[in-house]
C-alpha atoms as a PDB file:
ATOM      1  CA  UNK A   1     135.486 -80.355 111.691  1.00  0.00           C
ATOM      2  CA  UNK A   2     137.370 -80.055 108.231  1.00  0.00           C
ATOM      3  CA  UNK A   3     137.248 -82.298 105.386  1.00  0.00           C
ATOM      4  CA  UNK A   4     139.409 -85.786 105.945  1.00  0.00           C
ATOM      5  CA  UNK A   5     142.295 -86.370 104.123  1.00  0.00           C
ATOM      6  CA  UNK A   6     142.421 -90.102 102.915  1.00  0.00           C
ATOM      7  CA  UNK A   7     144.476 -89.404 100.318  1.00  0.00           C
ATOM      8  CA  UNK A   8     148.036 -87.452 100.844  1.00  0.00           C
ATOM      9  CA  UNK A   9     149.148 -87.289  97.660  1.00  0.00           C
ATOM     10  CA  UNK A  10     147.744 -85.020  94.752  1.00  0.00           C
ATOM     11  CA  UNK A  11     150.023 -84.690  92.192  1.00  0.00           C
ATOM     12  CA  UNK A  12     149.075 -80.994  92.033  1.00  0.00           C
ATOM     13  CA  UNK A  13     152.358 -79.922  93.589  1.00  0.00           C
ATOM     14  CA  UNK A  14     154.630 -81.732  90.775  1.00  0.00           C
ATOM     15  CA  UNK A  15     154.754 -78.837  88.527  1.00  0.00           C
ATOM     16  CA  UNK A  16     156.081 -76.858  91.160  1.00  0.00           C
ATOM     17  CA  UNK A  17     153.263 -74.926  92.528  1.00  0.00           C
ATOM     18  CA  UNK A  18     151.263 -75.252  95.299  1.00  0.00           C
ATOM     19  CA  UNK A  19     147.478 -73.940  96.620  1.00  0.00           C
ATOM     20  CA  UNK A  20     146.453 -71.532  98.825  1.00  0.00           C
ATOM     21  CA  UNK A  21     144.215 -71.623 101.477  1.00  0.00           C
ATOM     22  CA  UNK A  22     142.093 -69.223  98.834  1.00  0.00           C
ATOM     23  CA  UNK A  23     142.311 -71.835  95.777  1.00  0.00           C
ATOM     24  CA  UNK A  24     144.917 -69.942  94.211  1.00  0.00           C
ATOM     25  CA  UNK A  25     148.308 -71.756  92.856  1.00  0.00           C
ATOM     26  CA  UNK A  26     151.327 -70.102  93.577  1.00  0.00           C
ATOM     27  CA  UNK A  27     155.521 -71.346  92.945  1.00  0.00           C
ATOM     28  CA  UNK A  28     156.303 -73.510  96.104  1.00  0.00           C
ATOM     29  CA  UNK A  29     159.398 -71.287  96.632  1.00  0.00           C
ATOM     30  CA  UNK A  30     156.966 -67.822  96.570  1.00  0.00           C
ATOM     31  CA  UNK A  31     157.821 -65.328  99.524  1.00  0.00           C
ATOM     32  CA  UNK A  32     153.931 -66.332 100.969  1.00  0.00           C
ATOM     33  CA  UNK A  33     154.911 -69.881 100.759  1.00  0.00           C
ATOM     34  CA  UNK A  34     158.109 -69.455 102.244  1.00  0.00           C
ATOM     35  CA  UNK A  35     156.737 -67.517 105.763  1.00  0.00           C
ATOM     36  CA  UNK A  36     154.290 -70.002 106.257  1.00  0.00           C
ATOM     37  CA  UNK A  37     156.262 -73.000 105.830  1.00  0.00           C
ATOM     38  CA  UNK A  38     159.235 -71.381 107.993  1.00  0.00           C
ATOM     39  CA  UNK A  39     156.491 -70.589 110.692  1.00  0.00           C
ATOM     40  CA  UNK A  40     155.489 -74.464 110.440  1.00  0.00           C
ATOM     41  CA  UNK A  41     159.208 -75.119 110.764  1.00  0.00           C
ATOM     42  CA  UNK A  42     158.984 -73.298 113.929  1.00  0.00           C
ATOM     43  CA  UNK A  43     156.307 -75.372 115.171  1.00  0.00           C
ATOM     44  CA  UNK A  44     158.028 -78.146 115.086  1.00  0.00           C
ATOM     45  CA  UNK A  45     161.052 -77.178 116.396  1.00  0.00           C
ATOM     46  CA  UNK A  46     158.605 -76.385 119.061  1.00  0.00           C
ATOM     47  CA  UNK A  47     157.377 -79.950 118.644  1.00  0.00           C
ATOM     48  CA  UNK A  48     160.979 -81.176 119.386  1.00  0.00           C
ATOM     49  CA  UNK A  49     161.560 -79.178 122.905  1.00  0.00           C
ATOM     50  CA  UNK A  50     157.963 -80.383 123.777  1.00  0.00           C
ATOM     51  CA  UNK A  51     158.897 -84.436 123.230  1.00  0.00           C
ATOM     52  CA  UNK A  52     161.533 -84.458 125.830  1.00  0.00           C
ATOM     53  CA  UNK A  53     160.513 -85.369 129.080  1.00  0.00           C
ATOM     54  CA  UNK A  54     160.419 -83.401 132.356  1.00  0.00           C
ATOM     55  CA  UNK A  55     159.744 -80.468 130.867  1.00  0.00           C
ATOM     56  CA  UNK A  56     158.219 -78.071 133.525  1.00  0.00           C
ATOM     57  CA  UNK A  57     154.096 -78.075 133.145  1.00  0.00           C
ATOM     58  CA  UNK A  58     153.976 -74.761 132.783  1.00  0.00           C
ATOM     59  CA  UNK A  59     156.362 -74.732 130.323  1.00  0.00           C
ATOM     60  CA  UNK A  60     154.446 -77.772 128.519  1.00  0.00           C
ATOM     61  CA  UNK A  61     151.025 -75.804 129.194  1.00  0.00           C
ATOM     62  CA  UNK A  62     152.492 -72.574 127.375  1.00  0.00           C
ATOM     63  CA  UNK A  63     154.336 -73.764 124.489  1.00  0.00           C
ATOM     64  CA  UNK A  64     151.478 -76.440 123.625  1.00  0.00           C
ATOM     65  CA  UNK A  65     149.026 -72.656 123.179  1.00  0.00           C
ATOM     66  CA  UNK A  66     151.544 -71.271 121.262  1.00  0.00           C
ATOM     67  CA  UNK A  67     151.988 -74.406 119.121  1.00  0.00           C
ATOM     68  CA  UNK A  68     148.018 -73.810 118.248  1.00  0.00           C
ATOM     69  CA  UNK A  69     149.092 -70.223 118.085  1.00  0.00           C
ATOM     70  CA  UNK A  70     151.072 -71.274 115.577  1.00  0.00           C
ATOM     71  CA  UNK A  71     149.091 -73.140 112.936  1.00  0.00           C
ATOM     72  CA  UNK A  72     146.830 -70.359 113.206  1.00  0.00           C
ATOM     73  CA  UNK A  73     149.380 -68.245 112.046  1.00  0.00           C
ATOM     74  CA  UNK A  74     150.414 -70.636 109.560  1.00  0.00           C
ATOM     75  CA  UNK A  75     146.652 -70.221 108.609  1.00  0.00           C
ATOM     76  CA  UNK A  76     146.369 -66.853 108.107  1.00  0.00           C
ATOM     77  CA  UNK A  77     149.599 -66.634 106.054  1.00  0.00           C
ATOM     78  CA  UNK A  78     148.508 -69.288 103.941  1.00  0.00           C
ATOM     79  CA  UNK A  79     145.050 -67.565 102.761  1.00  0.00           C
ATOM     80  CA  UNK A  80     145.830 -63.933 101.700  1.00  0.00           C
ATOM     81  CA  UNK A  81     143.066 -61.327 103.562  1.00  0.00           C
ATOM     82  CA  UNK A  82     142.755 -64.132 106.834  1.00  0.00           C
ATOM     83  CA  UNK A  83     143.246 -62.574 110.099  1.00  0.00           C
ATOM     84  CA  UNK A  84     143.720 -65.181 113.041  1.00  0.00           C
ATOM     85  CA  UNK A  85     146.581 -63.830 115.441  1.00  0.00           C
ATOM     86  CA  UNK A  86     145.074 -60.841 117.289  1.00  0.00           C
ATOM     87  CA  UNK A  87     146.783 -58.343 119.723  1.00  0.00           C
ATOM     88  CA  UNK A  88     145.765 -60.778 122.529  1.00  0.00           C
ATOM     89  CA  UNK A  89     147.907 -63.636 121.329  1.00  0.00           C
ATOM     90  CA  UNK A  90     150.823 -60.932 121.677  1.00  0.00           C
ATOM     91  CA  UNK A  91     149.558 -60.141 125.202  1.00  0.00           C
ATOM     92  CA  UNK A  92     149.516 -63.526 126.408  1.00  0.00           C
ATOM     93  CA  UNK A  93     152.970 -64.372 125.289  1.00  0.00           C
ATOM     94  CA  UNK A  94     154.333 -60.886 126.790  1.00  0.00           C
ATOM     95  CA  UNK A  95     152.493 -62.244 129.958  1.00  0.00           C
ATOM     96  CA  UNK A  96     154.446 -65.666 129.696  1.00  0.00           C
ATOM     97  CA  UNK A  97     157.768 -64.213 128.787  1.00  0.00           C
ATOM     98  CA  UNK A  98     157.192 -61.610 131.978  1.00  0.00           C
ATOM     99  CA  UNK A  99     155.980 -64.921 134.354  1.00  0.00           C
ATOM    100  CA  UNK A 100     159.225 -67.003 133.278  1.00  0.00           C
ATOM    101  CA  UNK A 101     161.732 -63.891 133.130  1.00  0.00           C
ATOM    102  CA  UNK A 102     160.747 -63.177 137.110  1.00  0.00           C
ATOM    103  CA  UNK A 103     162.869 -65.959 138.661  1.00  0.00           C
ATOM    104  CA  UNK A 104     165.919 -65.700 136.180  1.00  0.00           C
ATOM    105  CA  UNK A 105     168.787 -64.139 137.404  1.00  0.00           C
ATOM    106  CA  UNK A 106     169.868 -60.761 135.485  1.00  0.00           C
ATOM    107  CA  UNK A 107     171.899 -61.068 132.763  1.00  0.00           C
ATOM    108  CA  UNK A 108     175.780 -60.219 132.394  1.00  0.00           C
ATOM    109  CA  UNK A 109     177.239 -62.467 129.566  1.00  0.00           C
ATOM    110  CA  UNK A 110     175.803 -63.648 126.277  1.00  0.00           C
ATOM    111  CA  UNK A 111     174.237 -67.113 126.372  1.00  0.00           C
ATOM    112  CA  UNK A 112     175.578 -70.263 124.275  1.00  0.00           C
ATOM    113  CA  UNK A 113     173.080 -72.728 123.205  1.00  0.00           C
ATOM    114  CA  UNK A 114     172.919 -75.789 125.086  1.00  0.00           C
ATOM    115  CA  UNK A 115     172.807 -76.318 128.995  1.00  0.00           C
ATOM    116  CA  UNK A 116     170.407 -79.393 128.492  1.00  0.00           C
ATOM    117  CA  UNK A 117     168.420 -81.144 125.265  1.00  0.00           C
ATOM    118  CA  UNK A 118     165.378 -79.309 125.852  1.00  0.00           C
ATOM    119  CA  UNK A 119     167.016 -76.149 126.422  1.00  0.00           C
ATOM    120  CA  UNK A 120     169.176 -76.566 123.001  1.00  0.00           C
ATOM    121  CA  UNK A 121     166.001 -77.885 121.562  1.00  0.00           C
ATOM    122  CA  UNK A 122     164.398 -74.468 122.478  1.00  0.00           C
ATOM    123  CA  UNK A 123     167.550 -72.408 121.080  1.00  0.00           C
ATOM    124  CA  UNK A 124     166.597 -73.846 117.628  1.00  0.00           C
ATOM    125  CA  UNK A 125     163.136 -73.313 117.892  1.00  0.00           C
ATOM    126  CA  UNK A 126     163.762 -69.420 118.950  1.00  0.00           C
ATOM    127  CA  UNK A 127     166.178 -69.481 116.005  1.00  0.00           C
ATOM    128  CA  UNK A 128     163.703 -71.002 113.607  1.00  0.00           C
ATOM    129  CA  UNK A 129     161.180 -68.377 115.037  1.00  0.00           C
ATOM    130  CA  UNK A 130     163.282 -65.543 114.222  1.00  0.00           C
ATOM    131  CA  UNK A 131     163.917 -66.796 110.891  1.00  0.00           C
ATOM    132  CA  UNK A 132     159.887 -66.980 110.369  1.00  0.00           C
ATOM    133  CA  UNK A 133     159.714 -63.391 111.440  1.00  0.00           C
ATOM    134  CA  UNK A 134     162.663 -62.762 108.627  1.00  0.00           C
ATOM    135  CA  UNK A 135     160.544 -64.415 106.027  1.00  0.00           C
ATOM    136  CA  UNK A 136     157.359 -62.710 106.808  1.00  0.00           C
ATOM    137  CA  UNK A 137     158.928 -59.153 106.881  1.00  0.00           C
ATOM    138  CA  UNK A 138     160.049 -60.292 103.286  1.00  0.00           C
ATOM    139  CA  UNK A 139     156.540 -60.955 102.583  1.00  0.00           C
ATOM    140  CA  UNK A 140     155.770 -57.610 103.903  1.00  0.00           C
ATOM    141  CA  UNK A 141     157.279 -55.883 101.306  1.00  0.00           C
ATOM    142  CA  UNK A 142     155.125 -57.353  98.888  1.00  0.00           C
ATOM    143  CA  UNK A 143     151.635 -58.020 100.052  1.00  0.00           C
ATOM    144  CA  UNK A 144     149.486 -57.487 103.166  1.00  0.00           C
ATOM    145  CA  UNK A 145     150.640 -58.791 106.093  1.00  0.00           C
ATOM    146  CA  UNK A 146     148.751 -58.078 109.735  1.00  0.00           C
ATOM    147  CA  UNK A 147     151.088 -55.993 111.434  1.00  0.00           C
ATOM    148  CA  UNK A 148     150.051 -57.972 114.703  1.00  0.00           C
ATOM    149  CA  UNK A 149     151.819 -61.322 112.701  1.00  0.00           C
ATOM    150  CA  UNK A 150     155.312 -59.273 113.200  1.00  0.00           C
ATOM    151  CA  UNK A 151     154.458 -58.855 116.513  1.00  0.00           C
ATOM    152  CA  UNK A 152     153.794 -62.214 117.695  1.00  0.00           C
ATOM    153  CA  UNK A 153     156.925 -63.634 116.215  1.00  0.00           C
ATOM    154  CA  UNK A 154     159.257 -60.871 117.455  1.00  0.00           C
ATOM    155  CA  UNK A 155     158.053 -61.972 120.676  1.00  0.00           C
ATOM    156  CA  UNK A 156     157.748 -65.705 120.171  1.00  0.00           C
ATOM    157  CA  UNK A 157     161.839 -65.331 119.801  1.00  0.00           C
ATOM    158  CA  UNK A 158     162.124 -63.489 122.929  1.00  0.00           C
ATOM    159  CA  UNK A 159     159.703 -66.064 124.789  1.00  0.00           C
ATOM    160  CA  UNK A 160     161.665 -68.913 123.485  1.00  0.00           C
ATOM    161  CA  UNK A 161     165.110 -67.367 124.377  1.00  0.00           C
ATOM    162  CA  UNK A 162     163.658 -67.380 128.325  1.00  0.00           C
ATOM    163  CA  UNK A 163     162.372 -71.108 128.295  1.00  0.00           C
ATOM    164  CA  UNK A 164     165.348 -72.014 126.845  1.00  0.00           C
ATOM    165  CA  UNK A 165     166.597 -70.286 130.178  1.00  0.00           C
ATOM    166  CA  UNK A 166     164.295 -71.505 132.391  1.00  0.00           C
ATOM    167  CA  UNK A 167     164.947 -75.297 130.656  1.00  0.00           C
ATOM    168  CA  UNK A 168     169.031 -75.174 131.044  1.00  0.00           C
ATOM    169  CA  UNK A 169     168.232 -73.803 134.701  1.00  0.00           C
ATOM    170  CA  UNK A 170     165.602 -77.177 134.849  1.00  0.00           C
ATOM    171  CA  UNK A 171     167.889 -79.796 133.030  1.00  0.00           C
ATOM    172  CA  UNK A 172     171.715 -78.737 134.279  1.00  0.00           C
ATOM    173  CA  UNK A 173     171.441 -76.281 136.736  1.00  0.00           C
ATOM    174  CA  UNK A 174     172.796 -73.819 134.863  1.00  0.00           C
ATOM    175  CA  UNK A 175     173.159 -71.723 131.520  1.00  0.00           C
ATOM    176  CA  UNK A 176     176.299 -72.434 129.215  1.00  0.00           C
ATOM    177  CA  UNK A 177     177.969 -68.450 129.372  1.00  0.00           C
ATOM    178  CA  UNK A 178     180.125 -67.278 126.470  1.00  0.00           C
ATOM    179  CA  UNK A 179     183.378 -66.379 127.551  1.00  0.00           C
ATOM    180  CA  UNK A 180     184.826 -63.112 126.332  1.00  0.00           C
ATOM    181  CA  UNK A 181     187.912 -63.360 127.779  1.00  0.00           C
ATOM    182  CA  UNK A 182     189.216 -66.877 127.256  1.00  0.00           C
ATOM    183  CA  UNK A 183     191.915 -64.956 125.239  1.00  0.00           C
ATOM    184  CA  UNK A 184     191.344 -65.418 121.629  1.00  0.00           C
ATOM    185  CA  UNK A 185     191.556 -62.013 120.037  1.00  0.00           C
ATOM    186  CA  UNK A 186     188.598 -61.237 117.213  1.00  0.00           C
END
C-alpha cells in the first residue's frame, strides 16, 4: 500500500504549479494536467450515476471496473512514460457495450438526455468522457500518449451512451426522443 496522507495541504500548489507522478512541477493549467484532471472529472461523474439507487448490478458491477479503470488512467497520464490501460481494458468495455447494446431496441431518432436521474447522470458522465478524450488528443500533439489511452475513452463514451440507455429503459420505461418534426424550422 502507498504512503498515507495525514496531511492534505502542501502549499506546493500556491505558486501555480503542481507535481507529477515523476517529481516534476508543471503549470496546473498544462495540457498533461488538464487530461488527467478531466479524466478524474469523468470518474466522478461516474461516481454520481453510481450513488443513485437501483441501479442494475450489472450495471453497478461494470461501471465500478471502469471507475478503477479510470484512476489508472488518471495514473498513467499523470507520470509521463507510465503505461497502465492495455488493449484488454478496451476489450472488456467493447464486451460490455456489446452485452448492454443486445436488448436495446435499434435506433431511429437522436436521444435527449434525461429519461431518469441515473440515466441523465450517465449522459454527463459520457459527456465528461468525451471531453477527457478531447483533452488527451490535445496532449497528443505534444507528448507521448499510449495510443491504447484514445482508445479506451472513445469507447468509454460509447459505453456510457448505452447505460445511459439501458438506465432510462430501468428508471422510466423509456428514452426521451428528439423530435425533428415538432415544426420549428433550423
Amino acid at each position: 500500500m502507498g504512503n498515507r496522507l495525514s496531511k492534505i495541504y502542501t502549499r506546493t500548489g500556491d505558486d501555480g504549479t503542481t507535481g507529477l507522478g515523476d517529481g516534476s512541477r508543471v503549470a496546473k493549467d498544462s495540457t498533461r494536467v488538464e487530461a488527467y484532471g478531466t479524466v478524474d472529472e469523468a470518474n466522478s461523474a461516474i461516481g454520481v450515476v453510481l450513488s443513485e439507487s437501483g441501479i442494475p448490478s450489472d450495471v453497478v458491477e461494470c461501471l465500478t471496473q471502469v471507475q478503477h479503470d479510470l484512476f489508472d488512467l488518471g495514473g498513467e497520464l499523470c507520470i509521463p512514460g507510465a503505461r497502465a490501460i492495455q488493449a484488454e481494458h478496451v476489450e472488456r468495455l467493447e464486451r460490455d457495450l456489446d452485452g448492454f447494446n443486445e436488448d436495446l431496441p435499434y435506433l431511429k431518432d437522436f436521444i435527449l438526455p434525461g429519461g431518469g436521474r441515473a440515466a441523465a447522470a450517465c449522459h454527463v458522465a459520457r459527456t465528461t468522457s468525451r471531453r477527457a478524450e478531447r483533452e488527451v488528443w490535445r496532449l497528443a500533439r505534444t507528448e507521448e500518449v499510449a495510443p491504447v489511452v484514445h482508445h479506451y475513452l472513445n469507447r468509454l463514451s460509447d459505453l456510457l451512451f448505452v447505460v445511459a440507455r439501458v438506465l432510462a429503459r430501468h428508471e422510466t420505461g423509456s428514452e426521451v426522443l428528439w423530435r425533428h418534426d415538432r415544426g420549428r424550422k433550423v
